[in-house]
N, C-alpha and C. Protein backbone atom coordinates (compact mmCIF):
# COMPACT_ATOMS: atom_id res chain seq x y z
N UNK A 1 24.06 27.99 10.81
CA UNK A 1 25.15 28.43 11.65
C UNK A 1 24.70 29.68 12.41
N UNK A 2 24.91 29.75 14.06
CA UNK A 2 24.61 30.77 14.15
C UNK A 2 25.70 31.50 15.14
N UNK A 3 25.99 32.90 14.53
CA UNK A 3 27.12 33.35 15.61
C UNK A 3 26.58 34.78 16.39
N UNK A 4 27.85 34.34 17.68
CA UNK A 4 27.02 35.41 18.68
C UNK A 4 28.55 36.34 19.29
N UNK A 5 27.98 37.75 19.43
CA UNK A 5 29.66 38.37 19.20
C UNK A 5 29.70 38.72 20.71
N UNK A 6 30.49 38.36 21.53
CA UNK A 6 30.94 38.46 22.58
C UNK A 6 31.47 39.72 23.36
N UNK A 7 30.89 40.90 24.28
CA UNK A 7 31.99 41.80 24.12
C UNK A 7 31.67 42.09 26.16
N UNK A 8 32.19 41.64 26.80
CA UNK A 8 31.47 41.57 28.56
C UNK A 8 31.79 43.05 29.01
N UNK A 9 30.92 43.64 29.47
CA UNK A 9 30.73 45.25 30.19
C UNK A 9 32.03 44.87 31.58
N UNK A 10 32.74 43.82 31.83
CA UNK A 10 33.36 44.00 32.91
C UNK A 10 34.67 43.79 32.07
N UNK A 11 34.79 43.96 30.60
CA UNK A 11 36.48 44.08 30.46
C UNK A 11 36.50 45.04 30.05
N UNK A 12 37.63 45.78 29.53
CA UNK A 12 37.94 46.96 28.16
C UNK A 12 37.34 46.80 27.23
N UNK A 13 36.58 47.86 27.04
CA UNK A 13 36.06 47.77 25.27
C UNK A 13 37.28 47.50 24.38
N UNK A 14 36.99 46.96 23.22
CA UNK A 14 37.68 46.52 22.15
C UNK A 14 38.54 47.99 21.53
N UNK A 15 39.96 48.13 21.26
CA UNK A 15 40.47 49.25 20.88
C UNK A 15 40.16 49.83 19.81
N UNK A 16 39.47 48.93 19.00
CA UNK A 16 38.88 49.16 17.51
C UNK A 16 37.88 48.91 17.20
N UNK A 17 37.41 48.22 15.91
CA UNK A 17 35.86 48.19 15.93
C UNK A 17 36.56 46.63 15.40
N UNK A 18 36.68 45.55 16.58
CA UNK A 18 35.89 43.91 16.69
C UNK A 18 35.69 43.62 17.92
N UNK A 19 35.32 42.51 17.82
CA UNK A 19 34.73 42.01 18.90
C UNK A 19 35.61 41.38 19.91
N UNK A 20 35.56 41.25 21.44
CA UNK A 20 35.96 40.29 22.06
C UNK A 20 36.14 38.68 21.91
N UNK A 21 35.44 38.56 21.63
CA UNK A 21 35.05 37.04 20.95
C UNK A 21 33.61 37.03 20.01
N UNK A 22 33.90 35.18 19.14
CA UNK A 22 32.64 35.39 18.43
C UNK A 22 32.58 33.73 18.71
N UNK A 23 31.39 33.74 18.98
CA UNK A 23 30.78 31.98 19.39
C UNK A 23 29.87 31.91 17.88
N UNK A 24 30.47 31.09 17.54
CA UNK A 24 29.79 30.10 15.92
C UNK A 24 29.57 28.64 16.52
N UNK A 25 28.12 28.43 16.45
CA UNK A 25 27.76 27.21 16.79
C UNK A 25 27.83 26.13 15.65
N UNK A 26 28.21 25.19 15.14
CA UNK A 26 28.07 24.47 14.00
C UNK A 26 27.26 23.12 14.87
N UNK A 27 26.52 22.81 14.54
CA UNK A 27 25.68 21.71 14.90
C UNK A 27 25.92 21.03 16.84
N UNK A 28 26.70 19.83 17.12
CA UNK A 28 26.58 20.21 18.44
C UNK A 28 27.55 21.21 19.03
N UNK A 29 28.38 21.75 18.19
CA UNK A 29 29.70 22.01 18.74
C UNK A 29 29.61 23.77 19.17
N UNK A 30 30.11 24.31 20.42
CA UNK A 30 29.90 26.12 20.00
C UNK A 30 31.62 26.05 19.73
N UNK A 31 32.21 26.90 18.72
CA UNK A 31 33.31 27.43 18.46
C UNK A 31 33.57 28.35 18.82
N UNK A 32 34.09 29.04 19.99
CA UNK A 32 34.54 30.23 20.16
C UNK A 32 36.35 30.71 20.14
N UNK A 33 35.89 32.05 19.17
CA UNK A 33 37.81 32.66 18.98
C UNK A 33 37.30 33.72 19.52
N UNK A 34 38.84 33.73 20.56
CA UNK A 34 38.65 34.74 21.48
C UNK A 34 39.82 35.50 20.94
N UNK A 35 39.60 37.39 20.37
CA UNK A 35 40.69 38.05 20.10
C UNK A 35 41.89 37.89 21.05
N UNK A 36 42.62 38.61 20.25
CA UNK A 36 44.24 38.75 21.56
C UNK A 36 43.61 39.55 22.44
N UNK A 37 44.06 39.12 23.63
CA UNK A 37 44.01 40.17 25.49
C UNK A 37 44.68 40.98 25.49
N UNK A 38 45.08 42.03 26.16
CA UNK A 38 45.85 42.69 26.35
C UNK A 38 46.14 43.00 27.42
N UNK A 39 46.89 43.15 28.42
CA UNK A 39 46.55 43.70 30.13
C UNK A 39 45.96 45.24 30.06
N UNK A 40 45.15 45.25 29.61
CA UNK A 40 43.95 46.76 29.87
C UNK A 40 43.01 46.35 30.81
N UNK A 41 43.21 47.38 31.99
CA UNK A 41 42.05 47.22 32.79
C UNK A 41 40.62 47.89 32.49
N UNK A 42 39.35 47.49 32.89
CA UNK A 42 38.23 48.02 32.15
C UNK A 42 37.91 49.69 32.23
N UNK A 43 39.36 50.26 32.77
CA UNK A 43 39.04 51.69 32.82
C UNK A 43 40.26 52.21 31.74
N UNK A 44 40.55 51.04 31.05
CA UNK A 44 41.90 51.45 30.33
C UNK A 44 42.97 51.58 30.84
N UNK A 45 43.64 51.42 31.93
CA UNK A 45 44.69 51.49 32.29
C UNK A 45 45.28 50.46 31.98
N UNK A 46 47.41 50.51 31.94
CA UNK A 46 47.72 49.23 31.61
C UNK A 46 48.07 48.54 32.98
N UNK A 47 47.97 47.13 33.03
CA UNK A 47 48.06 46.52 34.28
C UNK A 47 49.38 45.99 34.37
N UNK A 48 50.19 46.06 35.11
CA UNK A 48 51.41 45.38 35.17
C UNK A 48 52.50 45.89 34.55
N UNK A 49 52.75 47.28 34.59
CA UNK A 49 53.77 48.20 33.97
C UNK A 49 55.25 47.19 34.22
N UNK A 50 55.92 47.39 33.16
CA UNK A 50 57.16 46.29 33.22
C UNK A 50 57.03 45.06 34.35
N UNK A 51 56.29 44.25 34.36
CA UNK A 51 56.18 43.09 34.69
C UNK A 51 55.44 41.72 33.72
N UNK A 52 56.39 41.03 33.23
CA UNK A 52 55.16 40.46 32.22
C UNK A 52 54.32 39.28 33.08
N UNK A 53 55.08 38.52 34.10
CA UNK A 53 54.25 37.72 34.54
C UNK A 53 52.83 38.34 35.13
N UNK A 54 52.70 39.44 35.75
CA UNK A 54 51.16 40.17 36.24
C UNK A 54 50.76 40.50 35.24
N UNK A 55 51.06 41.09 33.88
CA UNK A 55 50.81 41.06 32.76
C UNK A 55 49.76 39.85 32.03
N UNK A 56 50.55 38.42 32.29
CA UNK A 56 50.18 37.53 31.77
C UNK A 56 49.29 36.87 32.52
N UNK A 57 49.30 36.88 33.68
CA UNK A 57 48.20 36.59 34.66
C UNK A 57 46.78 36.93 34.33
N UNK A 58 47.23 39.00 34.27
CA UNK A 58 45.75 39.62 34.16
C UNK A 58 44.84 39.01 32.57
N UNK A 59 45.92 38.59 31.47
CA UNK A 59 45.65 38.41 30.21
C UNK A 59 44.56 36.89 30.53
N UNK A 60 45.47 36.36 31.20
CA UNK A 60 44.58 34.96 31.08
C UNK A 60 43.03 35.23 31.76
N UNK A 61 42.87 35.91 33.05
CA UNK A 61 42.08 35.79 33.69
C UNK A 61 40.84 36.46 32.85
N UNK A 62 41.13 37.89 32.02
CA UNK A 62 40.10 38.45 31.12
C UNK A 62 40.07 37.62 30.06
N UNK A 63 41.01 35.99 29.33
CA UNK A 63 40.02 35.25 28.90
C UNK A 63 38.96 34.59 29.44
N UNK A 64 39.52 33.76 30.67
CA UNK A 64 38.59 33.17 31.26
C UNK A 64 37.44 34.08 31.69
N UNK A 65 37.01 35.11 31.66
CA UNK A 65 35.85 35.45 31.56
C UNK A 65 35.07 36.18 30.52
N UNK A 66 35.86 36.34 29.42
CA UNK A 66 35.79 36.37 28.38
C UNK A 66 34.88 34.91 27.97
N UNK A 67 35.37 33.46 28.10
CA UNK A 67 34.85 32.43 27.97
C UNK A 67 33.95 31.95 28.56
N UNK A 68 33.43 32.43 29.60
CA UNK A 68 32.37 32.12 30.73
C UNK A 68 31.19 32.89 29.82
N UNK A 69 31.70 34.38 29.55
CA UNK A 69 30.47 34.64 29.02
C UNK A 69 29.97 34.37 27.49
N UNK A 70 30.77 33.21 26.78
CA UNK A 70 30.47 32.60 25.76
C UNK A 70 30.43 31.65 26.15
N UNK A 71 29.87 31.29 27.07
CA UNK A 71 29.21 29.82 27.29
C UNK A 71 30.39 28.73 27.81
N UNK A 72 31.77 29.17 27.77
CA UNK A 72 33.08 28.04 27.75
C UNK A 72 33.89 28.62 28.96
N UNK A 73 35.00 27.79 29.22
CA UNK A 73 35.99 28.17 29.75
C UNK A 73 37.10 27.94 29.43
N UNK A 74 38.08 27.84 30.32
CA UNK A 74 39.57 27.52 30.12
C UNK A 74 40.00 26.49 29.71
N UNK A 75 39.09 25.27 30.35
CA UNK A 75 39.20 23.59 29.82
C UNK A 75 38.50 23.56 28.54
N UNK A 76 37.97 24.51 28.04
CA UNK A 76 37.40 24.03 26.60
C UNK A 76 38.40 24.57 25.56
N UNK A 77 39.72 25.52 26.43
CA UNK A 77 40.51 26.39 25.19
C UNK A 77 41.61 25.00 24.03
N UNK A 78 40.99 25.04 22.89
CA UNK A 78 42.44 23.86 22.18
C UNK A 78 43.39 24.32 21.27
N UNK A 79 43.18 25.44 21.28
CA UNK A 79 44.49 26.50 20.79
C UNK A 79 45.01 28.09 21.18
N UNK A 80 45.75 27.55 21.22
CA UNK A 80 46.86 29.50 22.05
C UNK A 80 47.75 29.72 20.99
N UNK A 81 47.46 31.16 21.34
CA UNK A 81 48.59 31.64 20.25
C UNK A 81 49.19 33.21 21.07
N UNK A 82 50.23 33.21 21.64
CA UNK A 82 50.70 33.76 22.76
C UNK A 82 52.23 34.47 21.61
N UNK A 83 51.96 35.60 22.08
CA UNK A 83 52.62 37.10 21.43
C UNK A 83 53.62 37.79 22.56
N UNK A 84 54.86 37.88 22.17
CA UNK A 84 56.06 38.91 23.64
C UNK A 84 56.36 39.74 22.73
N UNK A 85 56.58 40.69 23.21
CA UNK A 85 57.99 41.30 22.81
C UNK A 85 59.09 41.26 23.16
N UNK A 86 59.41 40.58 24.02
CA UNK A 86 60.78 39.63 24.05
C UNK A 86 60.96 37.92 24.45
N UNK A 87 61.37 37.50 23.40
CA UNK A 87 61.53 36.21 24.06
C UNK A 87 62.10 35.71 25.32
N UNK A 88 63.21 36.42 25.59
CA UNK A 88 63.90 36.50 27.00
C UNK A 88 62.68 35.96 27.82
N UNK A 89 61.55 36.48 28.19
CA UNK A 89 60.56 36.23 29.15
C UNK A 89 59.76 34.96 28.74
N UNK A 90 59.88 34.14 28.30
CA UNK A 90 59.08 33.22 27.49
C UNK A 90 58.72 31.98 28.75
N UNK A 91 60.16 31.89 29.98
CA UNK A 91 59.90 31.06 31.31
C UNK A 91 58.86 31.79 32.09
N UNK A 92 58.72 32.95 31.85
CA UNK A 92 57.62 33.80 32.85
C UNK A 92 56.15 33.36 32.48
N UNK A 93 56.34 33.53 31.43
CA UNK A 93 55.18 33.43 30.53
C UNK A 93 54.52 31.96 30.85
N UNK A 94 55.45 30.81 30.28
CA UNK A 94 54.84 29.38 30.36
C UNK A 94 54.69 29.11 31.59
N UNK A 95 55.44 29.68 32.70
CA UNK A 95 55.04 29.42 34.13
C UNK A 95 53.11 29.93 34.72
N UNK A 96 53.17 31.22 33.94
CA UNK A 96 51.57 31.12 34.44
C UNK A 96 50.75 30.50 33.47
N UNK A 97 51.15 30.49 31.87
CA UNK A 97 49.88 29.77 31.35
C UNK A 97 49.66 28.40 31.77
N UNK A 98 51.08 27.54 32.15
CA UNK A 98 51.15 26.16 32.55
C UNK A 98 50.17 25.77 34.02
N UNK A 99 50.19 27.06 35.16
CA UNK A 99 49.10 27.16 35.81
C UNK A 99 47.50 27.09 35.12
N UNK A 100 47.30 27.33 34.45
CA UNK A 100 46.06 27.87 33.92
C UNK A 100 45.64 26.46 33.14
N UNK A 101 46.60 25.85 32.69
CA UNK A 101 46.67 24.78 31.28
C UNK A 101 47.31 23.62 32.23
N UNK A 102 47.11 22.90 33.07
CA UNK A 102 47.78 21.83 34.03
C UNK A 102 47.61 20.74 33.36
N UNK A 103 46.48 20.51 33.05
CA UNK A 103 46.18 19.22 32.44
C UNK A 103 45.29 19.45 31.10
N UNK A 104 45.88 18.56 30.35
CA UNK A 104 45.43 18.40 28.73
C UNK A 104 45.70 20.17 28.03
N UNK A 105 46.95 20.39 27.92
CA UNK A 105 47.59 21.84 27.50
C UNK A 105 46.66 21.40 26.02
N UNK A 106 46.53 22.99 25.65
CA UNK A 106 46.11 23.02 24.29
C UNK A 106 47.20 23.42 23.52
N UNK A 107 46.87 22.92 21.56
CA UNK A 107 48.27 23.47 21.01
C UNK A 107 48.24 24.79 21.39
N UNK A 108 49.95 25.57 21.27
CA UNK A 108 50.39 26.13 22.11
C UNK A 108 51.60 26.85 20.62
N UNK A 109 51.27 28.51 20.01
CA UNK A 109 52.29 28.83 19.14
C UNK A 109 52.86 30.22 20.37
N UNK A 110 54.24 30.37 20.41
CA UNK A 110 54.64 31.14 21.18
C UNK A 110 55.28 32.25 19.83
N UNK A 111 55.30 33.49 19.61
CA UNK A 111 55.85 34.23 19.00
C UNK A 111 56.32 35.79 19.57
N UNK A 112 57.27 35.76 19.25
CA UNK A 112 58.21 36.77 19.66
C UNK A 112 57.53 38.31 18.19
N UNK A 113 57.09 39.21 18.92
CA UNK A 113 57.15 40.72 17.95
C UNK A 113 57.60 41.64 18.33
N UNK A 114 57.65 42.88 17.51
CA UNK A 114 58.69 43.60 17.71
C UNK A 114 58.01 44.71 18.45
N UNK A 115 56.51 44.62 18.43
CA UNK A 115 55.74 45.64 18.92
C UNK A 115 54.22 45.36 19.15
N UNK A 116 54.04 45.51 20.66
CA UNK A 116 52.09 45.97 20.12
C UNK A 116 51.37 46.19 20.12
N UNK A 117 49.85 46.85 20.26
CA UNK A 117 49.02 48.09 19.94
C UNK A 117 49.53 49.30 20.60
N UNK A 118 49.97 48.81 22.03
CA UNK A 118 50.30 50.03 22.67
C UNK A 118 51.88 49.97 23.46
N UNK A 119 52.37 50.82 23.96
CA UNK A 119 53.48 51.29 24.59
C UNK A 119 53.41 50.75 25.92
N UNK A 120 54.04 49.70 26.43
CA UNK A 120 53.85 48.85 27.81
C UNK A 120 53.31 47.76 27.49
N UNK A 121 52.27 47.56 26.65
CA UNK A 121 52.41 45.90 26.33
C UNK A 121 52.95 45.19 26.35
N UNK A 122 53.51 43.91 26.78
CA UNK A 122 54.59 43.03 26.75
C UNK A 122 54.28 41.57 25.97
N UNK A 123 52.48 41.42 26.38
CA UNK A 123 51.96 40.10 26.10
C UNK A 123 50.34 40.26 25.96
N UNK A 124 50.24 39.45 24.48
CA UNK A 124 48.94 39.70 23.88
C UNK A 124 48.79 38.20 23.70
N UNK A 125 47.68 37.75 24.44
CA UNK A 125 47.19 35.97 23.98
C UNK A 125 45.89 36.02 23.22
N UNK A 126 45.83 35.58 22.08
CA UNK A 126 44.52 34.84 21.65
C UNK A 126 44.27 33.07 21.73
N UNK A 127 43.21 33.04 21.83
CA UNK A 127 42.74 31.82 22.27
C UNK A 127 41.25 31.46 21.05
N UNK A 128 41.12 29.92 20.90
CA UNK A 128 39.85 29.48 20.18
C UNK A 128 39.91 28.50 21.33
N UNK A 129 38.03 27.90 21.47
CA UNK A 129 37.92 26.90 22.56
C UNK A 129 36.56 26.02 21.48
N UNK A 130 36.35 25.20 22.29
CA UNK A 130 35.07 23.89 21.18
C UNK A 130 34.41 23.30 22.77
N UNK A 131 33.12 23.49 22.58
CA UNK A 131 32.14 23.88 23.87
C UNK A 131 31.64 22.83 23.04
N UNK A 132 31.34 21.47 23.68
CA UNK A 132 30.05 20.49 23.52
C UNK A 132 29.02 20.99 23.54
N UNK A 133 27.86 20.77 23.08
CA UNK A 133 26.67 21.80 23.79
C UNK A 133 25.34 20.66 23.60
């Protein structure tokens, strides 16, 4: 097995000590789990102050390159696991991932918290994807 830890000089460093993603290859398959996003821009700023849809936009787009530079992309993602702090916004939300996810959606857990890492956060997505190789 061999794994490779993911961390791209064009997003935010990680707030703590893990990784962006980690690609585990098991025979033909690469496995990559990509941590939760956050809308942090790579200078730290937050992106999309009370807006969650630009919020959720910027989140998806730093996976998808998040996944490019583990070898995958967006069509290889087969599980989401998508974080609000309010459900109220949950039509905002599925309106851009449903852009992103048009055809062959991956499973899909939506959860409502009460808080998270930081103050303006609204929406944190993690993602795993399965890269043929």
């Amino acid at each position: 097995m061999e794994k490779t830890f993911i961390n791209p000089g064009s997003i935010a460093p990680p707030l703590s000590n893990y990784s962006h993603a980690v690609r585990v290859v098991i025979g033909d398959t690469a496995l990559i789990n990509v941590a939760g996003q956050v809308p942090l821009d790579p200078n730290g700023n937050l992106v999309g102050e009370n807006d969650i849809t630009k919020q959720t936009q910027f989140v998806f787009e730093q996976i998808s390159t998040i996944l490019k530079a583990a070898g995958g992309s967006l069509s290889d993602v087969v599980k989401a696991n998508i974080y609000v702090t309010e459900m109220s916004q949950y039509a905002k939300v599925a309106e851009v991932r449903n852009r992103y996810f048009a055809v062959n959606p991956p499973a899909t857990t939506f959860v409502e918290v009460s808080k998270l890492v930081k103050e303006g956060f609204m929406v944190e997505i993690e993602v795993q994807a399965a890269v043929q190789l």
